[in-house]
Protein backbone atom coordinates (compact mmCIF):
# COMPACT_ATOMS: atom_id res chain seq x y z
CA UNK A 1 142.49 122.46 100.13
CA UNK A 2 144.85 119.76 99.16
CA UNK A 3 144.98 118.25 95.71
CA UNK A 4 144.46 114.80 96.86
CA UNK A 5 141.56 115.77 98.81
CA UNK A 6 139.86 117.87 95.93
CA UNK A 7 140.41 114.90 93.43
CA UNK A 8 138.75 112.14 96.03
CA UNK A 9 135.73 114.71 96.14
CA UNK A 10 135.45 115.17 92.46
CA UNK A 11 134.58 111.24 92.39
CA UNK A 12 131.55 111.35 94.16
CA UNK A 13 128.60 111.66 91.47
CA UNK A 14 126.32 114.46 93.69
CA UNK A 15 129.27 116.32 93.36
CA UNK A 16 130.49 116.17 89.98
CA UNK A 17 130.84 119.65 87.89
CA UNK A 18 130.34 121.99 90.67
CA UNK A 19 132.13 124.92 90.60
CA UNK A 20 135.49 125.16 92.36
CA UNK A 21 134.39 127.67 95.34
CA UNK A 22 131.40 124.77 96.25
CA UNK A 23 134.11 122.38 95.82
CA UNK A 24 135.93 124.30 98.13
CA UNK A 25 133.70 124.51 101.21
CA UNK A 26 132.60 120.88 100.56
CA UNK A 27 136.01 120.12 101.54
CA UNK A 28 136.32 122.58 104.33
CA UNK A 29 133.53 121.44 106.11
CA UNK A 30 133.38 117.66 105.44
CA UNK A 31 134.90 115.40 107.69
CA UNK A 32 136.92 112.49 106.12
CA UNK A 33 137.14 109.23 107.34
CA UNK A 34 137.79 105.95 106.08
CA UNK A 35 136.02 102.32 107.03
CA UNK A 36 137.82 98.68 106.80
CA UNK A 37 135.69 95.57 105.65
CA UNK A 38 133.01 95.12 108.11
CA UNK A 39 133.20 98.24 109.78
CA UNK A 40 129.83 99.66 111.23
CA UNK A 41 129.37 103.30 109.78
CA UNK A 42 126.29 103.81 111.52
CA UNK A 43 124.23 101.55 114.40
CA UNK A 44 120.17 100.94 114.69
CA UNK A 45 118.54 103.75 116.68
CA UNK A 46 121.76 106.16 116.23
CA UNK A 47 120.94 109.49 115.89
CA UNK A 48 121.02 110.54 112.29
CA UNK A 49 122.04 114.47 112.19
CA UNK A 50 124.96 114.05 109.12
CA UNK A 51 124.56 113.41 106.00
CA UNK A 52 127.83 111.51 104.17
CA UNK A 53 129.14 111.42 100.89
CA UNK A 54 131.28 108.04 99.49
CA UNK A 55 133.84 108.11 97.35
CA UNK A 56 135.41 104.71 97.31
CA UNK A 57 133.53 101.31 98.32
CA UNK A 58 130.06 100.01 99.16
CA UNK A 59 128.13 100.35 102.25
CA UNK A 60 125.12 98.22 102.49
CA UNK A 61 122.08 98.79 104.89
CA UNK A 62 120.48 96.66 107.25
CA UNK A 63 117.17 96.94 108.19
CA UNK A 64 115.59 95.89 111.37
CA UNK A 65 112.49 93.90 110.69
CA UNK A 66 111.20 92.55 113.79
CA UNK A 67 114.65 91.82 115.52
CA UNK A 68 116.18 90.45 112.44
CA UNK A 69 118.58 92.53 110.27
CA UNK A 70 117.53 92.33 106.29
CA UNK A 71 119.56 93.69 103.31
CA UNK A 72 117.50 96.63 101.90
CA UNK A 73 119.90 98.77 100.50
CA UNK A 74 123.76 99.64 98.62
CA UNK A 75 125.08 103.04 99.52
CA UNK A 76 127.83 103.60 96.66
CA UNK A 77 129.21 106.10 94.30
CA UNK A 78 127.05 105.10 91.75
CA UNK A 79 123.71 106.62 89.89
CA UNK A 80 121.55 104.95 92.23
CA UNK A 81 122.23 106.79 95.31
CA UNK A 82 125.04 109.26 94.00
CA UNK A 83 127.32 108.66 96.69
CA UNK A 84 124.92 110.10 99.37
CA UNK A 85 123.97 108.80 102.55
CA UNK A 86 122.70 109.15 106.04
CA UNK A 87 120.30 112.55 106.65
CA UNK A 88 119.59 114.51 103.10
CA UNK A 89 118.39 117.87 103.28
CA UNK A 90 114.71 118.10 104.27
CA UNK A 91 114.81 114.73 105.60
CA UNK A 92 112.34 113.89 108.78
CA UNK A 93 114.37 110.91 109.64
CA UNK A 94 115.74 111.36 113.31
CA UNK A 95 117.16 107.94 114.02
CA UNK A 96 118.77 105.21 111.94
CA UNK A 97 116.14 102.09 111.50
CA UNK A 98 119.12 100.13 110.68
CA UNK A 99 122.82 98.88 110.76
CA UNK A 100 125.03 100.22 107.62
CA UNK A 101 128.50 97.93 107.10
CA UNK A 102 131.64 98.72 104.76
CA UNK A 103 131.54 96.26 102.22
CA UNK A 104 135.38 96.39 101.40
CA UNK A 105 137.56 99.80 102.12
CA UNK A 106 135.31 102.81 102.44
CA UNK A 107 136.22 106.28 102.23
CA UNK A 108 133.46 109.07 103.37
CA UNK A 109 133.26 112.34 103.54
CA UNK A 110 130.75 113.63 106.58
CA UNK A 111 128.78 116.91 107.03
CA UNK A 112 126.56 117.89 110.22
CA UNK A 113 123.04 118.94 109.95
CA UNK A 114 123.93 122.05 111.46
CA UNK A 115 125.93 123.22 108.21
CA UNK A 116 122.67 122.42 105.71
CA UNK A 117 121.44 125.96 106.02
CA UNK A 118 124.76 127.03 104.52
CA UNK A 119 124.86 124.60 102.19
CA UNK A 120 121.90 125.56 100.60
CA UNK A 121 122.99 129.23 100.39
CA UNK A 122 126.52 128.09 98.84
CA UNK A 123 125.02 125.78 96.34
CA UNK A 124 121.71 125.34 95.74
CA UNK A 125 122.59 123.06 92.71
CA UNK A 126 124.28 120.30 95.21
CA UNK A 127 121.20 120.50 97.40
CA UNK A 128 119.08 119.41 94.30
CA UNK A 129 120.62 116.98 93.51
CA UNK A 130 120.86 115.44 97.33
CA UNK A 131 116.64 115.68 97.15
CA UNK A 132 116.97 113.64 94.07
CA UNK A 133 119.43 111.17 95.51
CA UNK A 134 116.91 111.30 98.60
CA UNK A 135 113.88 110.23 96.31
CA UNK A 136 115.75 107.75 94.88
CA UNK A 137 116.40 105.71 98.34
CA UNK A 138 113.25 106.40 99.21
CA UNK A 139 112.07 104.80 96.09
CA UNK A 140 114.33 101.96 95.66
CA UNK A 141 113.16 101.40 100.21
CA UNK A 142 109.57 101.05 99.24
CA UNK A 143 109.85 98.74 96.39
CA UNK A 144 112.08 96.55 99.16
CA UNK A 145 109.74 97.14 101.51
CA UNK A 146 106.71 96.18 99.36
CA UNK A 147 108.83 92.76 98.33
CA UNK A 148 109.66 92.08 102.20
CA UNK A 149 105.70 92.79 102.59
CA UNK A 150 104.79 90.39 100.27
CA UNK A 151 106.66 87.72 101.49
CA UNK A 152 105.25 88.37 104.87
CA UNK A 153 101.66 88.55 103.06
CA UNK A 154 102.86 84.65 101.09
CA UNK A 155 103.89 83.30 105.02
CA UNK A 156 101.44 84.07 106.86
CA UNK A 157 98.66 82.82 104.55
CA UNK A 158 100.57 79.99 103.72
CA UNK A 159 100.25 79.06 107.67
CA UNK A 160 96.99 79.36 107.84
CA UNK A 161 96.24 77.69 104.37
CA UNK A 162 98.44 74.41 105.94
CA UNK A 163 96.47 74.77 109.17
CA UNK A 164 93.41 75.22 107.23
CA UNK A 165 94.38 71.79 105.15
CA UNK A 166 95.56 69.95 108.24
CA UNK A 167 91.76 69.28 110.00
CA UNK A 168 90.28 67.98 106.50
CA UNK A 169 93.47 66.25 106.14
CA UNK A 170 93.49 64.29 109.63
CA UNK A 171 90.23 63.98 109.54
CA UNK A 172 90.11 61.59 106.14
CA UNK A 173 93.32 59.34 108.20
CA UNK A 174 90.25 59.14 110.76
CA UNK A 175 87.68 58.10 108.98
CA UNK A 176 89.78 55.71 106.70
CA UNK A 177 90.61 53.58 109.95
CA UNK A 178 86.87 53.82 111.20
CA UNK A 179 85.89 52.42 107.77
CA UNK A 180 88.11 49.90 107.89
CA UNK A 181 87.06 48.34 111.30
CA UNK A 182 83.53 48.89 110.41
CA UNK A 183 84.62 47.09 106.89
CA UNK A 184 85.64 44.25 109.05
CA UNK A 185 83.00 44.30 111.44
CA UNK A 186 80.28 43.63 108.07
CA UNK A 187 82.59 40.76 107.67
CA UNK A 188 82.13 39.25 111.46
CA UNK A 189 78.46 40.45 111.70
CA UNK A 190 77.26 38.75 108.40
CA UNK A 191 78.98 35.31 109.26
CA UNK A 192 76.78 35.67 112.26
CA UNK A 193 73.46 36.24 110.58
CA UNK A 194 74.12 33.40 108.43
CA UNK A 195 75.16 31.28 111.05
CA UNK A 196 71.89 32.28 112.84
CA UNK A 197 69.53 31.79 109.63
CA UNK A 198 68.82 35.24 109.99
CA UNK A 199 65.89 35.55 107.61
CA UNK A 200 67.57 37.40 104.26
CA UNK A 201 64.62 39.29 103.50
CA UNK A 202 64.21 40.57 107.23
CA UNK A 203 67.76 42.45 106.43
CA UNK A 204 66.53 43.64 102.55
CA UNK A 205 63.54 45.03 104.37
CA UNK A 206 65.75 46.49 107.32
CA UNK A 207 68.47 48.07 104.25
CA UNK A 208 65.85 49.43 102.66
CA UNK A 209 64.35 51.17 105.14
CA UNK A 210 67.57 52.63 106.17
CA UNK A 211 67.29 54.05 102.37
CA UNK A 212 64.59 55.83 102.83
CA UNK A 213 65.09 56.93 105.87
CA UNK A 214 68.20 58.59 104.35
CA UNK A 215 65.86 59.99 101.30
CA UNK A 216 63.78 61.58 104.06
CA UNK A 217 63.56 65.16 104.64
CA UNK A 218 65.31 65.73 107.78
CA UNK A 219 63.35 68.26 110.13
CA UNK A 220 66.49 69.91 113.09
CA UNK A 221 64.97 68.98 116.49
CA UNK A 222 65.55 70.85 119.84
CA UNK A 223 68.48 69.20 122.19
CA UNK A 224 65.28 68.18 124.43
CA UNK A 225 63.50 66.54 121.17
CA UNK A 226 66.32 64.88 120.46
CA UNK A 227 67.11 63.31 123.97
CA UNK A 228 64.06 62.32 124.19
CA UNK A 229 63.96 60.01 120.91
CA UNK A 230 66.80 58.34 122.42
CA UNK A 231 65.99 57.78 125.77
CA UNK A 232 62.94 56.49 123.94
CA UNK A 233 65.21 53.76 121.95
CA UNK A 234 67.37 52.75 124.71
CA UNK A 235 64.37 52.26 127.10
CA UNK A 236 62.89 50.14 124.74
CA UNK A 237 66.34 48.24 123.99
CA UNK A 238 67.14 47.86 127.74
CA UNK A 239 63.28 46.21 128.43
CA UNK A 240 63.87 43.54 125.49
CA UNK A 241 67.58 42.92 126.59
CA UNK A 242 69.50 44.23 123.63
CA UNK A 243 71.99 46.37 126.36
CA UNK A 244 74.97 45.92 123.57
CA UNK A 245 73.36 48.77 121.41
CA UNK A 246 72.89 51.84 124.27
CA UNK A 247 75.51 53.29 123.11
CA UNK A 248 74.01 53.28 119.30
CA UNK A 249 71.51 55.01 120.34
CA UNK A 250 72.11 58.85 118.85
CA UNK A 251 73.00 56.73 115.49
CA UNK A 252 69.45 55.73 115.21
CA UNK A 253 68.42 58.88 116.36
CA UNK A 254 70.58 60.56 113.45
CA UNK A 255 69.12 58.38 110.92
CA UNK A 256 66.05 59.01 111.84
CA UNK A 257 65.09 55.49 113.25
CA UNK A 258 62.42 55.67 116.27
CA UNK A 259 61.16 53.09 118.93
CA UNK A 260 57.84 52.50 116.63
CA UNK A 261 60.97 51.28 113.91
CA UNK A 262 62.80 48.86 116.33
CA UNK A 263 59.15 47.42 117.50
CA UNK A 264 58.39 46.55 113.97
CA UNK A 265 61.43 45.26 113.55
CA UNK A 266 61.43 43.09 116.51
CA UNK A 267 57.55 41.99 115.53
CA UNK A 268 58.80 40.89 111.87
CA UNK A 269 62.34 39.24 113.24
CA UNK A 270 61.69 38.38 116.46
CA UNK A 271 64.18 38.04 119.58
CA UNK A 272 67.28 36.47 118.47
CA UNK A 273 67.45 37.64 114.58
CA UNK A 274 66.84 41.29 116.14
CA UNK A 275 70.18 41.20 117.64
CA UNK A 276 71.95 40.89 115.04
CA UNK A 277 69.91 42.79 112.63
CA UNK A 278 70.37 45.55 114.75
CA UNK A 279 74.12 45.49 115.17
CA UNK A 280 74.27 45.27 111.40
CA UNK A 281 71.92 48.18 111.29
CA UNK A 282 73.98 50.44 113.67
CA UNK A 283 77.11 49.39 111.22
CA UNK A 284 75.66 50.27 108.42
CA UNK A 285 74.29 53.73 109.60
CA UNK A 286 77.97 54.43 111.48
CA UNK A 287 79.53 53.97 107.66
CA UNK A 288 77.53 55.43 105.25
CA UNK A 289 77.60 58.51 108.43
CA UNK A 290 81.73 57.97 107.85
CA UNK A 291 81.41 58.02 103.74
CA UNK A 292 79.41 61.39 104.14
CA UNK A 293 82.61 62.46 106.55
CA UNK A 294 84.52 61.60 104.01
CA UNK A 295 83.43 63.14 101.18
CA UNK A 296 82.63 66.25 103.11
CA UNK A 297 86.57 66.77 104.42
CA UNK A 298 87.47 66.12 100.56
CA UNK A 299 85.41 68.76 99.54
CA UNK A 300 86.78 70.93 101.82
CA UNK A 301 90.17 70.18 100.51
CA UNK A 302 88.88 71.24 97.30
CA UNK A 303 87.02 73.80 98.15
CA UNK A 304 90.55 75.38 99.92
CA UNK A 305 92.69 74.43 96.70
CA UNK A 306 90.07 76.39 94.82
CA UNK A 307 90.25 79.52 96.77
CA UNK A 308 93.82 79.11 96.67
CA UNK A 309 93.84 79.08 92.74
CA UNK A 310 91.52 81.94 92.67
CA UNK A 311 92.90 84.25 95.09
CA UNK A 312 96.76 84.02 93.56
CA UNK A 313 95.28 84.50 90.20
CA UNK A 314 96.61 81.06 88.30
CA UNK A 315 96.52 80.40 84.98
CA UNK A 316 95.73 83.79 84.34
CA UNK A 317 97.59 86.20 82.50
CA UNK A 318 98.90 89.72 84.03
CA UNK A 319 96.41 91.54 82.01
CA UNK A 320 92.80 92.83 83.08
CA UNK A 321 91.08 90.13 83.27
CA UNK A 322 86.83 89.97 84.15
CA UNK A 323 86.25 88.70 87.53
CA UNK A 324 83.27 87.86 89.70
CA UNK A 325 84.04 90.31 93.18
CA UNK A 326 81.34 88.07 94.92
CA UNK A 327 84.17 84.68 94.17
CA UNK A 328 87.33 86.56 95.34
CA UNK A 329 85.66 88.09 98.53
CA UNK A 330 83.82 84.15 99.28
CA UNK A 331 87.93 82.43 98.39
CA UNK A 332 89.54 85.58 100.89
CA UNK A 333 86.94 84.53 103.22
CA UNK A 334 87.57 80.65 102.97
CA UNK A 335 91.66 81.43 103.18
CA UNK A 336 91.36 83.54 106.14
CA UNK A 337 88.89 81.30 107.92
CA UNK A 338 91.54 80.14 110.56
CA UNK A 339 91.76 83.69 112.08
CA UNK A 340 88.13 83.92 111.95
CA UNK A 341 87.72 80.76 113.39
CA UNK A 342 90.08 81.63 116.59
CA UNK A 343 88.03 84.64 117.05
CA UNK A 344 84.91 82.94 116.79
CA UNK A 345 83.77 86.17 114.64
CA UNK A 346 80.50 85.81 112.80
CA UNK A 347 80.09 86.33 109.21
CA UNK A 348 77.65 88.36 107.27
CA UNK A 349 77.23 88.46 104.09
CA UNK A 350 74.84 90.95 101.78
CA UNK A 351 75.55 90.73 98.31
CA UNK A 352 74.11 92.42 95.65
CA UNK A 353 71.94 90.12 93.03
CA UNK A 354 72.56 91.79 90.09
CA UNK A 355 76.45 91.38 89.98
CA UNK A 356 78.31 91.67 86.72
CA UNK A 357 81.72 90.78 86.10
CA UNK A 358 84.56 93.71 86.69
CA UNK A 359 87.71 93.98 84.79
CA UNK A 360 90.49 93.75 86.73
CA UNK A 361 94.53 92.91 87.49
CA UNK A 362 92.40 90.27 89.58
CA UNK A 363 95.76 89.20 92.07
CA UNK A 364 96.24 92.38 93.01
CA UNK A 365 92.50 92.93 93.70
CA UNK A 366 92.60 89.85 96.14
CA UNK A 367 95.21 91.35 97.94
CA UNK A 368 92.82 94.64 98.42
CA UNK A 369 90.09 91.85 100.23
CA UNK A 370 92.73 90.43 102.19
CA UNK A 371 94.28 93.17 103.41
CA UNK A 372 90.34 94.70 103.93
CA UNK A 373 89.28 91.61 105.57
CA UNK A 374 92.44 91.09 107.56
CA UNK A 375 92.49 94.20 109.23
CA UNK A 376 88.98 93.76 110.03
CA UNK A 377 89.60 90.77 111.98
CA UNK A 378 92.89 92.11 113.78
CA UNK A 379 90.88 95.52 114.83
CA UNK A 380 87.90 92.88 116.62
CA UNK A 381 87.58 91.38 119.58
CA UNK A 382 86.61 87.67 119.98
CA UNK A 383 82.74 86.96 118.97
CA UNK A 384 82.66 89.95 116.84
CA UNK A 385 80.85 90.10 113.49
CA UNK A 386 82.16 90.94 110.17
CA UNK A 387 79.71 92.76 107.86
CA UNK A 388 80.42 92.10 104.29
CA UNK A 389 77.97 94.68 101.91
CA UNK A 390 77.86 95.03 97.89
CA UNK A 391 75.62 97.58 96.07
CA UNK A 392 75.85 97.10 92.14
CA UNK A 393 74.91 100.47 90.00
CA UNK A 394 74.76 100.82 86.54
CA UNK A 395 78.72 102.50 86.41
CA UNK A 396 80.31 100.90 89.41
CA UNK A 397 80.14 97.89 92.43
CA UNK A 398 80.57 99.65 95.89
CA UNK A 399 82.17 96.94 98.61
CA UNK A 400 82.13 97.45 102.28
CA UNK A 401 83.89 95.61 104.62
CA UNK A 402 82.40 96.79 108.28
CA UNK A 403 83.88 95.62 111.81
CA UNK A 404 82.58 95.66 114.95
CA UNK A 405 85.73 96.58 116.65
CA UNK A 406 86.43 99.23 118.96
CA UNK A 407 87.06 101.84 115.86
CA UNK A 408 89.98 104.23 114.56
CA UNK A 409 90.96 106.63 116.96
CA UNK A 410 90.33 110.46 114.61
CA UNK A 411 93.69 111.82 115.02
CA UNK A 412 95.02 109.15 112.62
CA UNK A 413 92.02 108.25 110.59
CA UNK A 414 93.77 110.80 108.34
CA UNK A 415 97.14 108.83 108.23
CA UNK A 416 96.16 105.35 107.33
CA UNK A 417 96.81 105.43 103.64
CA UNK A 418 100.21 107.15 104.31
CA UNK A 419 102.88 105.01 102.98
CA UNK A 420 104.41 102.47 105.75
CA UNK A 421 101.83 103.64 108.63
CA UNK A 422 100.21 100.40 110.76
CA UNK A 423 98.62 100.32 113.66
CA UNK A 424 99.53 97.02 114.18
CA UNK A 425 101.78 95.70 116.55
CA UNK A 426 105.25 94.11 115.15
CA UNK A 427 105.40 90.77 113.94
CA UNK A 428 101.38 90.91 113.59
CA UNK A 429 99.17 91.01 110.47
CA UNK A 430 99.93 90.19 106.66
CA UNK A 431 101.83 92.82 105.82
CA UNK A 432 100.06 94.64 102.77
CA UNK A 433 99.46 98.39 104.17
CA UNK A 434 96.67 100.35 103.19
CA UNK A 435 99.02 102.65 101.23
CA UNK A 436 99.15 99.53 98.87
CA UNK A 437 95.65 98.90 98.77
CA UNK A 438 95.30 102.75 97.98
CA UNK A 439 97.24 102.34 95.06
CA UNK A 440 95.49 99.47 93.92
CA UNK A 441 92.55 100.55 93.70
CA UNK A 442 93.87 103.94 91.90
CA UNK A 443 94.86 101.37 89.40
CA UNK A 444 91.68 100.21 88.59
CA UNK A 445 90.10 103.75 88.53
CA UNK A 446 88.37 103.59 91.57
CA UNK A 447 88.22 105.01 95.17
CA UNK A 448 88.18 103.62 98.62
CA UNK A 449 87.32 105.51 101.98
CA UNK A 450 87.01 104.97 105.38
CA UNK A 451 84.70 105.87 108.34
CA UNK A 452 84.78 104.71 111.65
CA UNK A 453 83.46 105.01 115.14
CA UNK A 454 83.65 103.00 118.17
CA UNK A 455 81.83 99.15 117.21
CA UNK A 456 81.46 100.66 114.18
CA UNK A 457 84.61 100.82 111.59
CA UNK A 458 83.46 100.24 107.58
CA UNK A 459 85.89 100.82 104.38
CA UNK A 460 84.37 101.33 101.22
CA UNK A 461 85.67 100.89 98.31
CA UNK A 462 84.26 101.57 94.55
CA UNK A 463 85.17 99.88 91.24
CA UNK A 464 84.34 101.11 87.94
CA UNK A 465 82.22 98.25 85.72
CA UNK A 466 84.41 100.20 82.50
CA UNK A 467 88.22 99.57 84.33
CA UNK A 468 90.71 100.49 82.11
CA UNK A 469 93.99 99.40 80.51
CA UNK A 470 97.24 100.05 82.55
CA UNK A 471 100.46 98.92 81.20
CA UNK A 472 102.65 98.50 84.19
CA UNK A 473 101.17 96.94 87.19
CA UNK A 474 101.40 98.50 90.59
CA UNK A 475 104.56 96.54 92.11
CA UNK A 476 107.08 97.27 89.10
């Protein structure tokens, strides 16, 4: 064992203090090598059977997320990862989910897998501390992988939130140019009416009617009702010559005009005044119609930026907080509507009527619905139904979120809370795993469970009414 050798192995942390003989075989059975700038020490999907020890330098690791290399972690002699790398004792990893570089000159000591029984017998005391450098990287991977996660989570509902936003959005530009052509329109039609001495109190009587037309209860007809009131109207119209409003016809109709209307109408006006009364009348309909557009794609709007407040938790502090569950389920639903939308997957809804407020870290609650509802969706077919079920008690709320999907197969209905297990395919999904919403809902004191057959797959999760104080939230 050369001097210069034993001194470069005395730098790596995992190795520091150990007695001289453990020194000794370290350095009889570890390869050396060194790495230039750049260099690739190991390549995604290479075989991982040694584990390697740096003494000098920094190698960072790559991870392959969906085709695309991302930083996750710094292999260097420093406390973090002691100097250790590639397979650790007792490590189940078989192939490398990643690229590792040199970042500057790199020098490495490596050991096969086939000398770890040894090296357990020789010293037990470095194989400790490789487990603890192991559970460190494993550590310091999940809180990556939880960050990369939520950024996933942020993207893809931001998508659908701007896809969401678009249709209310477009359809306000719509209805601002209808309103101004029918703006104009009031313009050109009135000059006619006074040009005609259209009787002022024929079109008072006409506008008011319209009013309470609009007050009236309106009853739904059947598609055949309905056709039939307007092939009632446009008969009528086409006998007295007024062909220019056919194509009015299901605005009357809406409004809840009939033929025994446009008779009295024509009685009180007569021939020539009734053609423009009733062009004014079919304008006036088509805009207030276009107002009630228009306020209905603003509320929308609001009704999304609402959600949107809710579910990321604004103006809140970090702190339990009491929310209603009913809200945050109703603004996951509204956020997520998109996907349910393309599906074409019904809704059902059976809350609970005697709700009280839960405390709660209330973001990280919403991401438990998401992630609930989500999955849901992804596991269902399109025109499947989406059961949403709350029982209130006098110590906890129970939620269940059921599917109609084709189910979880049993042999890894066991394995869905593991850390990093999906069933989803890459790319697909928002990225929060179950292990996450497990951990959540530790948090809060409570319990979640699954059970699932074929068309049948429902999670349930229960929340204490009491919660309780926890001073470190779930993704420190």
């Amino acid at each position: 064992m050369s001097t210069d050798r034993l001194e470069e192995l005395k730098k790596v942390i995992v190795l520091k203090d150990l007695p001289e003989e453990q020194l000794k075989w370290v350095s009889d059975h570890f390869e050396y090598k060194e790495y230039e700038d750049g260099e690739l020490l190991i390549r995604t999907g290479q075989a991982m059977d040694k584990l390697w020890l740096i003494s000098e330098g920094r190698a960072p690791f790559y991870l392959d997320v969906n085709g695309k290399l991302v930083h996750y972690f710094t292999f260097e002699n420093a406390p973090g990862s002691g100097g250790a790398g590639g397979l650790l004792p007792y490590s189940r990893m078989t192939h490398a989910p990643g690229n590792t570089y040199a970042a500057g000159k790199v020098k490495s000591f490596w050991l096969h897998k086939d000398h770890f029984t040894e090296m357990e017998r020789v010293s037990p005391l470095l194989i400790q501390r490789l487990i603890a450098s192991m559970t460190e990287r494993a550590r310091a991977f999940a809180t990556m992988k939880l960050q990369q996660e939520k950024i996933g989570a942020l993207g893809q509902l931001s998508a659908g939130i701007a896809h969401e936003l678009n249709n209310p959005a477009a359809a306000i530009s719509r209805i601002s140019e209808e309103l101004d052509k029918k703006l104009n329109l009031n313009y050109e039609l009135t000059e006619k009416m006074i040009e005609h001495h259209v009787n002022p109190e024929h079109i008072q009587t006409i506008y008011r009617l319209s009013f309470s037309k609009e007050a009236e209860p309106k009853i739904k007809q059947t598609a055949t009702k309905r056709i039939q009131a307007e092939d009632a109207i446009a008969d009528w119209l086409n006998e007295h010559g007024y062909k220019q409003n056919l194509l009015a016809t299901d605005v009357f109709v809406e409004s809840g005009f009939t033929k025994t209307d446009f008779e009295n109408i024509f009685t009180n006006s007569g021939k020539e005044e009734f053609e423009y009364l009733s062009q004014w009348l079919e304008n006036l309909l088509t805009s207030r119609q276009l107002i009630k557009d228009l306020g209905e794609a603003s509320k929308r709007i609001s009704n999304l930026v609402g959600a949107i407040k809710g579910h990321v938790h604004m103006d809140r502090s970090s702190e339990q907080q009491p929310t209603n569950i009913h809200n945050d389920i109703d603004n996951t639903l509204t956020l997520l509507g998109y996907k349910l939308s393309e599906k074409n997957i019904e809704v059902v809804k059976r809350y609970c009527g005697n709700l009280r407020e839960v405390p709660a870290f209330i973001g990280e609650l919403n991401q438990v619905w998401t992630n609930l509802i989500d999955n849901a969706i992804y596991a269902m077919d399109k025109g499947g139904t989406l059961t949403i079920e709350t029982a209130c008690g006098e110590k906890n709320i129970k939620v269940c979120v059921i599917d109609s999907g084709k189910g979880i197969p049993p042999e890894i209905v066991s394995r869905i809370f593991d850390p990093f297990f999906t069933t989803k395919k890459v790319g697909e999904g928002i990225g929060i795993g179950l292990n996450l919403v497990s951990r959540i809902i530790q948090n809060h004191d409570g319990e979640i469970k699954v059970n699932s057959v074929p068309g049948r797959t429902e999670f349930t999760v229960r929340i204490p009414f009491g919660g309780k104080e926890i001073p470190d939230t779930v993704t420190s």
